[in-house]
Every structure is written in C-alpha cells, then in structure tokens.
PDB file of N, CA and C in Angstrom:
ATOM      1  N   UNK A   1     -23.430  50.406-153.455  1.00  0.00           N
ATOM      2  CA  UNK A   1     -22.700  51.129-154.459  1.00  0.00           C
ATOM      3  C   UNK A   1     -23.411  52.463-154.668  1.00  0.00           C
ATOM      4  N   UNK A   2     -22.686  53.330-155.482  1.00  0.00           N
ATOM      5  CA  UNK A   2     -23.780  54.696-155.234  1.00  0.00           C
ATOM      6  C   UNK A   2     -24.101  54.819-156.644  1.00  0.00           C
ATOM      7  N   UNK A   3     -24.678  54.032-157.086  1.00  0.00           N
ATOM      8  CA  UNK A   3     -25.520  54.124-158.745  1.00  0.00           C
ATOM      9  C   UNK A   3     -24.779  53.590-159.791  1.00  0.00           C
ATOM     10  N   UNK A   4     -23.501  53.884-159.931  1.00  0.00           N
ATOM     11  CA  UNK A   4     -22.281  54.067-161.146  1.00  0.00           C
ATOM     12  C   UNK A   4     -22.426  52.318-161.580  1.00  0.00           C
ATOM     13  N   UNK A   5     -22.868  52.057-162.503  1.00  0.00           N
ATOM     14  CA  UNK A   5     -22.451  50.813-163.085  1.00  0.00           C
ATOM     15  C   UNK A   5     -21.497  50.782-163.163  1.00  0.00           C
ATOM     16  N   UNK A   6     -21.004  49.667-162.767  1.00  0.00           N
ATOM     17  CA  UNK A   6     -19.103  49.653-163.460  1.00  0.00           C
ATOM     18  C   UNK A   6     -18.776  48.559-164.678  1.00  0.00           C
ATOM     19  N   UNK A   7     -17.875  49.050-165.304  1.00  0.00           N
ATOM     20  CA  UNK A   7     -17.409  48.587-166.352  1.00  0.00           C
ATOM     21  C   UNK A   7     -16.943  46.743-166.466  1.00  0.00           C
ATOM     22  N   UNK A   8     -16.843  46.280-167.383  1.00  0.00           N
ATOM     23  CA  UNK A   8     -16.693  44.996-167.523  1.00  0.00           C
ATOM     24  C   UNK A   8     -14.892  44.909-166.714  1.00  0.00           C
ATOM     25  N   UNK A   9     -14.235  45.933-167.265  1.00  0.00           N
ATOM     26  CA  UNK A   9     -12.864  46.086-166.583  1.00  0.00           C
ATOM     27  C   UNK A   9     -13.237  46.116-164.725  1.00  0.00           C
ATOM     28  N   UNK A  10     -13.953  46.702-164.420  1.00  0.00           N
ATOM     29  CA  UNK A  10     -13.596  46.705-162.762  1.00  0.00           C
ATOM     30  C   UNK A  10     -14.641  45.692-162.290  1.00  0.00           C
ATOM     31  N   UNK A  11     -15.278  45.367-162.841  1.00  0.00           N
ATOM     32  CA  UNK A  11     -16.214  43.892-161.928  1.00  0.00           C
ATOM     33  C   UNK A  11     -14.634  42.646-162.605  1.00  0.00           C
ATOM     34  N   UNK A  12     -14.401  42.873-164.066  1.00  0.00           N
ATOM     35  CA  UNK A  12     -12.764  41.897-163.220  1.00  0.00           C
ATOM     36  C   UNK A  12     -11.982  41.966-162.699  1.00  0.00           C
ATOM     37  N   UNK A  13     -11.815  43.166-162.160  1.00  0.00           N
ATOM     38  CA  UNK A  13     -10.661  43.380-160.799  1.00  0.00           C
ATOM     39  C   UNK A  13     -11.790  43.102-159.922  1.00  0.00           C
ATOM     40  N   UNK A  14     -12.617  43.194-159.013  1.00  0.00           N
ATOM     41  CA  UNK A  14     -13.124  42.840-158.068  1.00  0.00           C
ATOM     42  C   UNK A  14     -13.429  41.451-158.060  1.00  0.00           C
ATOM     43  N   UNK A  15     -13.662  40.209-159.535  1.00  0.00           N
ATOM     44  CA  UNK A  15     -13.637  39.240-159.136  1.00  0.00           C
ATOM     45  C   UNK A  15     -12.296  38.464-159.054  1.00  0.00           C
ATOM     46  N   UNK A  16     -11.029  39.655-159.455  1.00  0.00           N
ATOM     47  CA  UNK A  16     -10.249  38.760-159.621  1.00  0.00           C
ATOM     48  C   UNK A  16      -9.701  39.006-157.777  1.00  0.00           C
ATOM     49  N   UNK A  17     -10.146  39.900-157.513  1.00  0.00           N
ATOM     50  CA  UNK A  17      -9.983  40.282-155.603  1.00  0.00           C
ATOM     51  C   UNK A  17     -10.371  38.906-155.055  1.00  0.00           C
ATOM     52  N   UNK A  18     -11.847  38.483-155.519  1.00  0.00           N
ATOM     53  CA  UNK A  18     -12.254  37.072-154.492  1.00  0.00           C
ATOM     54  C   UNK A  18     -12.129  36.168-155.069  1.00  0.00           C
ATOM     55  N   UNK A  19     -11.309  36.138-156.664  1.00  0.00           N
ATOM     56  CA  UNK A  19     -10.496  35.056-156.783  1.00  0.00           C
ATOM     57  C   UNK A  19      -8.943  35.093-155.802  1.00  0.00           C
ATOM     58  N   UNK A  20      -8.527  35.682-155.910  1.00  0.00           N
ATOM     59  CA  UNK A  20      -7.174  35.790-155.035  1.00  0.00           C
ATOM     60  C   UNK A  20      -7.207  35.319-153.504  1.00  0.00           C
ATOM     61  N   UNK A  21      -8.482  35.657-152.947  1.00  0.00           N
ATOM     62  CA  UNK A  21      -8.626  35.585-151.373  1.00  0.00           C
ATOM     63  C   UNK A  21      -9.353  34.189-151.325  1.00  0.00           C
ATOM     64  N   UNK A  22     -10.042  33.421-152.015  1.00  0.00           N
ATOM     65  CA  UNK A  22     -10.494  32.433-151.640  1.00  0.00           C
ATOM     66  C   UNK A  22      -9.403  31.555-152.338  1.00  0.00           C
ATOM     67  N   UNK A  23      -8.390  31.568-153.329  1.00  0.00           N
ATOM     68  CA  UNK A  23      -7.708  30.503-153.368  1.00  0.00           C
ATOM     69  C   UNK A  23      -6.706  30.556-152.547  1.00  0.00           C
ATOM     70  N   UNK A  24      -6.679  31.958-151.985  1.00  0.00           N
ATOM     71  CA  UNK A  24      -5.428  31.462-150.691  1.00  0.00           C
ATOM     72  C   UNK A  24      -5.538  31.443-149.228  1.00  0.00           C
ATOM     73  N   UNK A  25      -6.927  31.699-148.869  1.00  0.00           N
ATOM     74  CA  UNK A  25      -8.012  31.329-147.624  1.00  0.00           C
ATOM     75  C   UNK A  25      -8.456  29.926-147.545  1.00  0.00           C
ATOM     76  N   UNK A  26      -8.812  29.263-148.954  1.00  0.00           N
ATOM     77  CA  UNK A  26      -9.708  28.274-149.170  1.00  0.00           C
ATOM     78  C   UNK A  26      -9.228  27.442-150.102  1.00  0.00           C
ATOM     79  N   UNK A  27      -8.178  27.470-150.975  1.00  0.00           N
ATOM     80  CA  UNK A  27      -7.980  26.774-151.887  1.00  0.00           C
ATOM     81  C   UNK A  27      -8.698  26.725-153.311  1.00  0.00           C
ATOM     82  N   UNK A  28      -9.610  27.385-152.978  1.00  0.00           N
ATOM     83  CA  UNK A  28     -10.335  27.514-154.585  1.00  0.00           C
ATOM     84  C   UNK A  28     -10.208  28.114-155.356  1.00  0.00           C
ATOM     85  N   UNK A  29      -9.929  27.303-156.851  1.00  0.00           N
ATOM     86  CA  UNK A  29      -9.924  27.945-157.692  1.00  0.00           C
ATOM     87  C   UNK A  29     -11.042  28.642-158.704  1.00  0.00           C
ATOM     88  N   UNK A  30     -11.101  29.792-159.028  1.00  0.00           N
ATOM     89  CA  UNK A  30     -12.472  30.453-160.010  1.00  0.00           C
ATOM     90  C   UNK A  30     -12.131  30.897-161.068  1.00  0.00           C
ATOM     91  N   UNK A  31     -12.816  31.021-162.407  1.00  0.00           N
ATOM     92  CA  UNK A  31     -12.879  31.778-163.189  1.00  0.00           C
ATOM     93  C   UNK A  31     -13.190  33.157-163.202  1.00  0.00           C
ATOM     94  N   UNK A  32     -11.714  33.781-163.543  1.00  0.00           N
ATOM     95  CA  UNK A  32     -12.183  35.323-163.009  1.00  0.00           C
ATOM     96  C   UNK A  32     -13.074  36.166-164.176  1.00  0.00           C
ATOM     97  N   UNK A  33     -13.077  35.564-165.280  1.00  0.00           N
ATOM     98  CA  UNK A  33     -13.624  36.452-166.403  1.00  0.00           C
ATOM     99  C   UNK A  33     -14.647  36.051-166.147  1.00  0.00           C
ATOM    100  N   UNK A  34     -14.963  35.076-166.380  1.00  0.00           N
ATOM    101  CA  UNK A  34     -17.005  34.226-166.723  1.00  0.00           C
ATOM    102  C   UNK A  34     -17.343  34.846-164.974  1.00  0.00           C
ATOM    103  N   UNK A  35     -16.868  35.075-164.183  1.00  0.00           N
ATOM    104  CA  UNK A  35     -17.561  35.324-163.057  1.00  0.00           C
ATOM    105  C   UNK A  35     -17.667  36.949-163.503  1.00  0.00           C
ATOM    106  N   UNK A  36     -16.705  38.176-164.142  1.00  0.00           N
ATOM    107  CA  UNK A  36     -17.313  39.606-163.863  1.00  0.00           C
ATOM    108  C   UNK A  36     -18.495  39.548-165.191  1.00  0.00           C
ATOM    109  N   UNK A  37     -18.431  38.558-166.023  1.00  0.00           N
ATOM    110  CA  UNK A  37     -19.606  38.325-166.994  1.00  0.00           C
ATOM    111  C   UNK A  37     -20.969  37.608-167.195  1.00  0.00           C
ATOM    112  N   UNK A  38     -20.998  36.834-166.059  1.00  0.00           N
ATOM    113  CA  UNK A  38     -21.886  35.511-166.345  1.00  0.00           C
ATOM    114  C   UNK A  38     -22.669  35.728-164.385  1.00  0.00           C
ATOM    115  N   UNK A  39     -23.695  36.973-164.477  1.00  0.00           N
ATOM    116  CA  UNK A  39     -24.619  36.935-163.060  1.00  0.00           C
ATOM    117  C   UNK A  39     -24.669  35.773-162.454  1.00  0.00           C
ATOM    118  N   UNK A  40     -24.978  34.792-163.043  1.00  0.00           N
ATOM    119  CA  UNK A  40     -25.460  33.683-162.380  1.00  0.00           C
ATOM    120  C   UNK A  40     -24.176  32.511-161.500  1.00  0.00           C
ATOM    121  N   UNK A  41     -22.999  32.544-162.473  1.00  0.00           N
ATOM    122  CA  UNK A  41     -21.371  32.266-162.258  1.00  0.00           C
ATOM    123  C   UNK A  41     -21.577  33.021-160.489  1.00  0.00           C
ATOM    124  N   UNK A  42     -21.041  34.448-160.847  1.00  0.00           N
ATOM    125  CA  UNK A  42     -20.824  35.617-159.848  1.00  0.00           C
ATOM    126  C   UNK A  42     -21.401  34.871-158.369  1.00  0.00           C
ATOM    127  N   UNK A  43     -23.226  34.578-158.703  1.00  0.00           N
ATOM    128  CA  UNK A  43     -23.996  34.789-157.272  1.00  0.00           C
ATOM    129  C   UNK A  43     -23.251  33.388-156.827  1.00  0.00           C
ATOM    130  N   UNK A  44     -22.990  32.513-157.493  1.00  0.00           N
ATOM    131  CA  UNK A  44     -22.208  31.200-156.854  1.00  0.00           C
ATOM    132  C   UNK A  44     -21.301  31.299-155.897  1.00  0.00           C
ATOM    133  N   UNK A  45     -20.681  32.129-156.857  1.00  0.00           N
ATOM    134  CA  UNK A  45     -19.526  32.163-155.929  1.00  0.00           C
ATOM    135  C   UNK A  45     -19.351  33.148-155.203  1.00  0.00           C
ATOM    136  N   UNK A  46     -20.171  34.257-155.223  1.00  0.00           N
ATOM    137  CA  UNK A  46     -21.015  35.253-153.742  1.00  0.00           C
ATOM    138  C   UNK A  46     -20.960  34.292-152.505  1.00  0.00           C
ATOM    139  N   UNK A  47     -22.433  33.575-153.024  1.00  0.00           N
ATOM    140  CA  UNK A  47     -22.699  32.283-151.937  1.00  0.00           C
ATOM    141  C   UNK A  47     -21.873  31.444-151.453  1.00  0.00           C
ATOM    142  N   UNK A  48     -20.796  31.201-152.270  1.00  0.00           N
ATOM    143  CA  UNK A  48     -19.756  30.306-151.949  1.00  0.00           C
ATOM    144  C   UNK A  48     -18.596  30.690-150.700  1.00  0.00           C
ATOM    145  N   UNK A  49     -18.413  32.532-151.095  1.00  0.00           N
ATOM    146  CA  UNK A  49     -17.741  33.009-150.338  1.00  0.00           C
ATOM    147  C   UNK A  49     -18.456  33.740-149.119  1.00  0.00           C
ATOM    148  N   UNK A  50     -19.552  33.745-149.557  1.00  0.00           N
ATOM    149  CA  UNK A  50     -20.106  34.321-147.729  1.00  0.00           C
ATOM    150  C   UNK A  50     -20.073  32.997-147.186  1.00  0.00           C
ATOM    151  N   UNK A  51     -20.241  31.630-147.469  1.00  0.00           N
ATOM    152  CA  UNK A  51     -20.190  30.521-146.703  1.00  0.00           C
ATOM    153  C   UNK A  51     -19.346  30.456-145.700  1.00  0.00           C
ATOM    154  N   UNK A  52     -18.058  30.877-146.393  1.00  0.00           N
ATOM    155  CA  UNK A  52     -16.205  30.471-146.103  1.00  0.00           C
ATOM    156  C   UNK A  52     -16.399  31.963-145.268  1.00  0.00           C
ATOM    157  N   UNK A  53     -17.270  32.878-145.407  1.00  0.00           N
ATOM    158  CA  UNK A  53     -16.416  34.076-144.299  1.00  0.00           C
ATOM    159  C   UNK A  53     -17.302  33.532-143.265  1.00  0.00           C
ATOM    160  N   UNK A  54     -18.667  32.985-142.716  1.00  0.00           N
ATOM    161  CA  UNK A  54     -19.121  33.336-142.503  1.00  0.00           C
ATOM    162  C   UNK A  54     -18.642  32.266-141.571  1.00  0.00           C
ATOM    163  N   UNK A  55     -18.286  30.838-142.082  1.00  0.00           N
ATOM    164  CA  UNK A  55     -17.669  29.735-141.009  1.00  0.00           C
ATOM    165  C   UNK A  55     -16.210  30.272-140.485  1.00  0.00           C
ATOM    166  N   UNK A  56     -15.507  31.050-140.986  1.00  0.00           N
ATOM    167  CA  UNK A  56     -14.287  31.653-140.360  1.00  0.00           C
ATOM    168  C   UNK A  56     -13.915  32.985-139.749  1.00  0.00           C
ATOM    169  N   UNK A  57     -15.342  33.536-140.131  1.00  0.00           N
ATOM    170  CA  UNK A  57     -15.249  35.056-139.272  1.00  0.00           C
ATOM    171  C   UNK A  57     -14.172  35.945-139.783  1.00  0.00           C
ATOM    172  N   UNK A  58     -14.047  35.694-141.513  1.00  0.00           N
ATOM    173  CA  UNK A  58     -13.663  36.690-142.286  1.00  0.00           C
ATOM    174  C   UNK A  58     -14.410  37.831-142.731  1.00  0.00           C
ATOM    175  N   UNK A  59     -14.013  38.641-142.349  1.00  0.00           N
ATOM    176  CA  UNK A  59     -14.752  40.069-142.377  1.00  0.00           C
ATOM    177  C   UNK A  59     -14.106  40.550-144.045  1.00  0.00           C
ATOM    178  N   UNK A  60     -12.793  40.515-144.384  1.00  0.00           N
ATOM    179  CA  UNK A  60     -12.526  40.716-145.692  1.00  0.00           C
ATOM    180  C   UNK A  60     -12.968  40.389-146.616  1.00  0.00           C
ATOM    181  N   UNK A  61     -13.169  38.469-146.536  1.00  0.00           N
ATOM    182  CA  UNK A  61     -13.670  37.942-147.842  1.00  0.00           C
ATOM    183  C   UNK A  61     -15.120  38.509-147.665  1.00  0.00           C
ATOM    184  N   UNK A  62     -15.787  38.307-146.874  1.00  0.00           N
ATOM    185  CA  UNK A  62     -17.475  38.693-147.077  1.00  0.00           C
ATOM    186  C   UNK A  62     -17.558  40.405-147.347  1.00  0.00           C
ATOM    187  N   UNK A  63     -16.697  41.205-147.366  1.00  0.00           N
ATOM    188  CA  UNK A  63     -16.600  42.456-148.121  1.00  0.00           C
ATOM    189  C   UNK A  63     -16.630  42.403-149.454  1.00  0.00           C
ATOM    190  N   UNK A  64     -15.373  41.721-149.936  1.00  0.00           N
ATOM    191  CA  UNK A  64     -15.010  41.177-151.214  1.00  0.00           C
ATOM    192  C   UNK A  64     -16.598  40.903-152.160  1.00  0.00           C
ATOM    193  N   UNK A  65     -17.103  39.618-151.096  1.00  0.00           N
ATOM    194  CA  UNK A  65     -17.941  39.030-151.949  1.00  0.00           C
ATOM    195  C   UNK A  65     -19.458  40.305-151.839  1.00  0.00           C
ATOM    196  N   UNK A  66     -19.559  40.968-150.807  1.00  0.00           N
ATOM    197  CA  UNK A  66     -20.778  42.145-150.779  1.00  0.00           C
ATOM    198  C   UNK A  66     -20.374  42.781-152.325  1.00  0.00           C
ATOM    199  N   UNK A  67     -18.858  43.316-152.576  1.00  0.00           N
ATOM    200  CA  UNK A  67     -18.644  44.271-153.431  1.00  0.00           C
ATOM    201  C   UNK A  67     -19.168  44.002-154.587  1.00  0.00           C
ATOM    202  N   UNK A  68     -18.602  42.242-154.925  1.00  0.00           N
ATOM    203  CA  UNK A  68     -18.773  41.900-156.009  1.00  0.00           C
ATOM    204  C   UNK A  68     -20.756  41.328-156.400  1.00  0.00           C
ATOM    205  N   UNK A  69     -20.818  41.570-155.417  1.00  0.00           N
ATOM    206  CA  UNK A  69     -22.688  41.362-155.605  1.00  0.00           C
ATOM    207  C   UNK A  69     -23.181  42.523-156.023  1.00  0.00           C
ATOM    208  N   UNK A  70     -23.012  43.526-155.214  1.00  0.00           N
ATOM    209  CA  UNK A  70     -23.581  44.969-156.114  1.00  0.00           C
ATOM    210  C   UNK A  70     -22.845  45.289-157.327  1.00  0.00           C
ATOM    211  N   UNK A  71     -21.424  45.030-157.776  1.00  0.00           N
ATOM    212  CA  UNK A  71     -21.240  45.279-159.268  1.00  0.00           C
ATOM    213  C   UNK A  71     -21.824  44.482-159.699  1.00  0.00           C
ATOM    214  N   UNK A  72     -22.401  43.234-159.664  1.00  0.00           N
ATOM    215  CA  UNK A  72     -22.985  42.591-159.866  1.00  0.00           C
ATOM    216  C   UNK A  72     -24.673  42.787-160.705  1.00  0.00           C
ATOM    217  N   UNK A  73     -25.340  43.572-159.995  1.00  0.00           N
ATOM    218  CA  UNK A  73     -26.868  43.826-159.864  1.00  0.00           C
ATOM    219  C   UNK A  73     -27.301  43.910-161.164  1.00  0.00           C
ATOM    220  N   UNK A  74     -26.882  44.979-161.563  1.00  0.00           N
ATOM    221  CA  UNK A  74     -27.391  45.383-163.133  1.00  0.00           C
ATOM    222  C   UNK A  74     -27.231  44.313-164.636  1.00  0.00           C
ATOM    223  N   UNK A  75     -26.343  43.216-163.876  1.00  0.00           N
ATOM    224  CA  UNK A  75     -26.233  42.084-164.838  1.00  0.00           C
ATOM    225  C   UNK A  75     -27.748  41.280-164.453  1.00  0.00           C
ATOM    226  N   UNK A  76     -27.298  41.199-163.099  1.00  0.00           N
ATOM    227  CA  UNK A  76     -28.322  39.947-162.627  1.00  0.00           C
ATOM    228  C   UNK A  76     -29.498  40.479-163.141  1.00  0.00           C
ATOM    229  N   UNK A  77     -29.925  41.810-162.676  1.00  0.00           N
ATOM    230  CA  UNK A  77     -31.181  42.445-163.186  1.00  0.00           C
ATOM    231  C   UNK A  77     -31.597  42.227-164.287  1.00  0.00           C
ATOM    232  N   UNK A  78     -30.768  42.923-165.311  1.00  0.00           N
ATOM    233  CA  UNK A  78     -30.742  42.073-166.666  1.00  0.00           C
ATOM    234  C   UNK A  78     -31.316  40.997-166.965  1.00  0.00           C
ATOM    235  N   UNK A  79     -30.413  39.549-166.784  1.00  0.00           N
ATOM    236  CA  UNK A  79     -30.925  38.789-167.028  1.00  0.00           C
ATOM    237  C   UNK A  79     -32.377  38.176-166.607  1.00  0.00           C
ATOM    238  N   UNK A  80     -32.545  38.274-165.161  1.00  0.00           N
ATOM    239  CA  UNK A  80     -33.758  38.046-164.548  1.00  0.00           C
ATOM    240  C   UNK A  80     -34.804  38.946-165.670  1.00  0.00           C
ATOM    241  N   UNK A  81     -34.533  40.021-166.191  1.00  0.00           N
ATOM    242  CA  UNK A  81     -35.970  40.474-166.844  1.00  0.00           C
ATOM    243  C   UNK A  81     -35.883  39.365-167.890  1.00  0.00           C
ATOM    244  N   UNK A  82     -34.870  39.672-168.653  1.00  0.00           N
ATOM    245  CA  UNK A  82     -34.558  39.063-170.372  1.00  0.00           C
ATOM    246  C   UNK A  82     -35.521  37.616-170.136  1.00  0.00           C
ATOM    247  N   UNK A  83     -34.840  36.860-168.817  1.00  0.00           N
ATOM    248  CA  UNK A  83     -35.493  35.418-168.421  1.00  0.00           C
ATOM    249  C   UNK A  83     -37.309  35.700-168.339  1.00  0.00           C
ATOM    250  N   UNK A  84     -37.700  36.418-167.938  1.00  0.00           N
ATOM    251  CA  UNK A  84     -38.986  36.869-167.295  1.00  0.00           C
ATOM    252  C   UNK A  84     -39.957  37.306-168.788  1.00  0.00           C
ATOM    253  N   UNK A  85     -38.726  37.326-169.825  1.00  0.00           N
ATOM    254  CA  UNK A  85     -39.490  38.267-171.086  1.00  0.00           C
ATOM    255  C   UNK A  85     -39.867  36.863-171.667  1.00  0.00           C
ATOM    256  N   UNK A  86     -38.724  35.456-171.587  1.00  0.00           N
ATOM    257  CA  UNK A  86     -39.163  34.496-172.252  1.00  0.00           C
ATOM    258  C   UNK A  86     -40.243  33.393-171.596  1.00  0.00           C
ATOM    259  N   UNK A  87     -40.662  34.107-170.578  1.00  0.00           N
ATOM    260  CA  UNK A  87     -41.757  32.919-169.836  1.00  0.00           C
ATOM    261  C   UNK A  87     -43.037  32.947-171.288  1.00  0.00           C
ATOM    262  N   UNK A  88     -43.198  31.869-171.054  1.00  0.00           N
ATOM    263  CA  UNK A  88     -44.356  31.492-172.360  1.00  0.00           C
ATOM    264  C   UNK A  88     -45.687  32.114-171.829  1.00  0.00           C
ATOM    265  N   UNK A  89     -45.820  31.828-169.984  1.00  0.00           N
ATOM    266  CA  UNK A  89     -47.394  32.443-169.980  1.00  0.00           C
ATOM    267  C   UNK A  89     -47.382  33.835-169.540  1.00  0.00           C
ATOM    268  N   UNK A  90     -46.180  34.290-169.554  1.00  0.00           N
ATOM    269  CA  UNK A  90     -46.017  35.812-169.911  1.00  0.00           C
ATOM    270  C   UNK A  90     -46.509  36.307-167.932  1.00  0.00           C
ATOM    271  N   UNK A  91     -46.115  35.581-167.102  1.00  0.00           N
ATOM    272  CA  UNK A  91     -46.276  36.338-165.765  1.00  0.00           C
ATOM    273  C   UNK A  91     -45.256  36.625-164.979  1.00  0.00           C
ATOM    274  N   UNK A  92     -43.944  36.620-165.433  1.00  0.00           N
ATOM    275  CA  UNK A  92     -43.063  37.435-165.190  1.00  0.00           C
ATOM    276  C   UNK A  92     -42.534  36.451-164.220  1.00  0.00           C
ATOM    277  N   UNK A  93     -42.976  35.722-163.265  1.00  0.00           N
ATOM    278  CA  UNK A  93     -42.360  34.699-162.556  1.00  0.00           C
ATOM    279  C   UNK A  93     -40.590  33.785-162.694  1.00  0.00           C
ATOM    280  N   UNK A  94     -40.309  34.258-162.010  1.00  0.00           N
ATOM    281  CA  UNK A  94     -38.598  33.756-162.061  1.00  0.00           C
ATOM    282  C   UNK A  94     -39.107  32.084-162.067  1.00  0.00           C
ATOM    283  N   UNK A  95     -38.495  31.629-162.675  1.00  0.00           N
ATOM    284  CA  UNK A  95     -37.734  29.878-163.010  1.00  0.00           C
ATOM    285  C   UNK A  95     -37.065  30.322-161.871  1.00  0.00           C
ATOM    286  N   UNK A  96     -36.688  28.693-161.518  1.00  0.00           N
ATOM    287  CA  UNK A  96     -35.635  28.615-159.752  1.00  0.00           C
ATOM    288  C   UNK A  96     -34.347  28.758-160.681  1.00  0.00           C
ATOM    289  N   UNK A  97     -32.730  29.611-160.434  1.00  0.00           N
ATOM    290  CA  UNK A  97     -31.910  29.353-160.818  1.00  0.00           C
ATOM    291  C   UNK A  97     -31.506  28.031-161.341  1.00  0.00           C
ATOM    292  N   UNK A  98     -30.405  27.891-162.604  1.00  0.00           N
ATOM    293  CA  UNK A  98     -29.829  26.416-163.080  1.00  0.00           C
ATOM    294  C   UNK A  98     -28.558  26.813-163.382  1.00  0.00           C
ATOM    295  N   UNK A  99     -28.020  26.769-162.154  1.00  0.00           N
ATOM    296  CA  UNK A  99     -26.593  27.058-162.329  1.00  0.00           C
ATOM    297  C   UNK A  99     -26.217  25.823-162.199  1.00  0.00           C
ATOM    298  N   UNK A 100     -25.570  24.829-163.313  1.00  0.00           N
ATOM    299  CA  UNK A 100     -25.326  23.490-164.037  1.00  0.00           C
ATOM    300  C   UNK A 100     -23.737  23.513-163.562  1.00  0.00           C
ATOM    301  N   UNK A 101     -24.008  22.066-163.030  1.00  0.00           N
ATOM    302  CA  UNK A 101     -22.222  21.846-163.087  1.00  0.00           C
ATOM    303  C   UNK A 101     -21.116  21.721-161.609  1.00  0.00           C
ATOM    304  N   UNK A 102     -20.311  22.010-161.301  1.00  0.00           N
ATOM    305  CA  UNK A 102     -19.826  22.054-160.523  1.00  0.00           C
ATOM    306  C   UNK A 102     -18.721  23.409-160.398  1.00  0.00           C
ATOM    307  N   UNK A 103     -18.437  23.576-159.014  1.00  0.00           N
ATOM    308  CA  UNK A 103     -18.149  24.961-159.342  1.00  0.00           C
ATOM    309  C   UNK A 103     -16.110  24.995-159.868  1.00  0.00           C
ATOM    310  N   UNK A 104     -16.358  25.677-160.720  1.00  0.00           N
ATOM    311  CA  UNK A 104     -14.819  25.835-161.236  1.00  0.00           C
ATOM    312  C   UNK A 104     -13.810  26.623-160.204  1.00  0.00           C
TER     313      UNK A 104
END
C-alpha cells in the first residue's frame, strides 16, 4: 500500500471483496464487518484465503486476501503493541495468537 491508512469504510469493501470470492469459490461464509475491524478475525481469514488460492492457483483471491492484509497492518500493529503494553514482565514479547472458536 503506499502509506494511506484506509478508513473503516474501505477495509469493508475490501473484506466484503473476499467475502464475495470465497463464498462463491469456496462456499464460505464470513463476517464482513468484524473482519475490516477485528486484526486478528482479518489474519484468519487472510490465512484461510491464501490456503484456497494457493491449492487452486487463484491468482485473484490471493490478491484480494494480500490487499486486505496491508489495510490490515495498522490495526494489527495496534493491537500487537496495546497486547505488548499489557505483558506483566514488561518485555514486549508477543503471546502466540488466540483466535477462539471456529471460523464464521
């Protein structure tokens, strides 16, 4: 991306892009809001969709899902510090992700 954070409005058009292409590539259904809001939602289903391009040699969806990783960043960034601010012995060390649940 070339710097520009984007707005809560266009990370949900871009997730609602790889919502559209993976439920009609793949059948899956996603939450398009909690994914342009919730970093940790998003990288799921990043991962989820480079899986599906990567076993079918979709060049679109794994665009889709690149796009939506860099609008992405500045959330994830975010949180990873905010997470990093509440470590108790204060060394900044990431916890392994706990993305709980199954994917919607």
């Amino acid at each position: 991306m070339d710097g520009h954070v984007l707005s809560e409005r266009e990370r949900i058009a871009l997730a609602a892009r790889l919502h559209v292409a993976l439920r009609r590539k793949h059948g899956r259904v996603t939450d398009t809001e909690w994914m342009a809001v919730n970093a940790e939602y998003a990288t799921e289903m990043v991962r989820f969709a480079r899986a599906h391009a990567a076993e079918t040699h979709d060049d679109e969806l794994a665009a889709i899902a690149l796009r939506l990783e860099q609008a992405m960043e500045p959330l994830a960034r975010a949180a990873r510090l905010e997470a990093a601010a509440r470590l108790p012995d204060g060394s900044g060390r990431q916890p392994p992700p706990k993305y709980i649940g199954g994917l919607r």
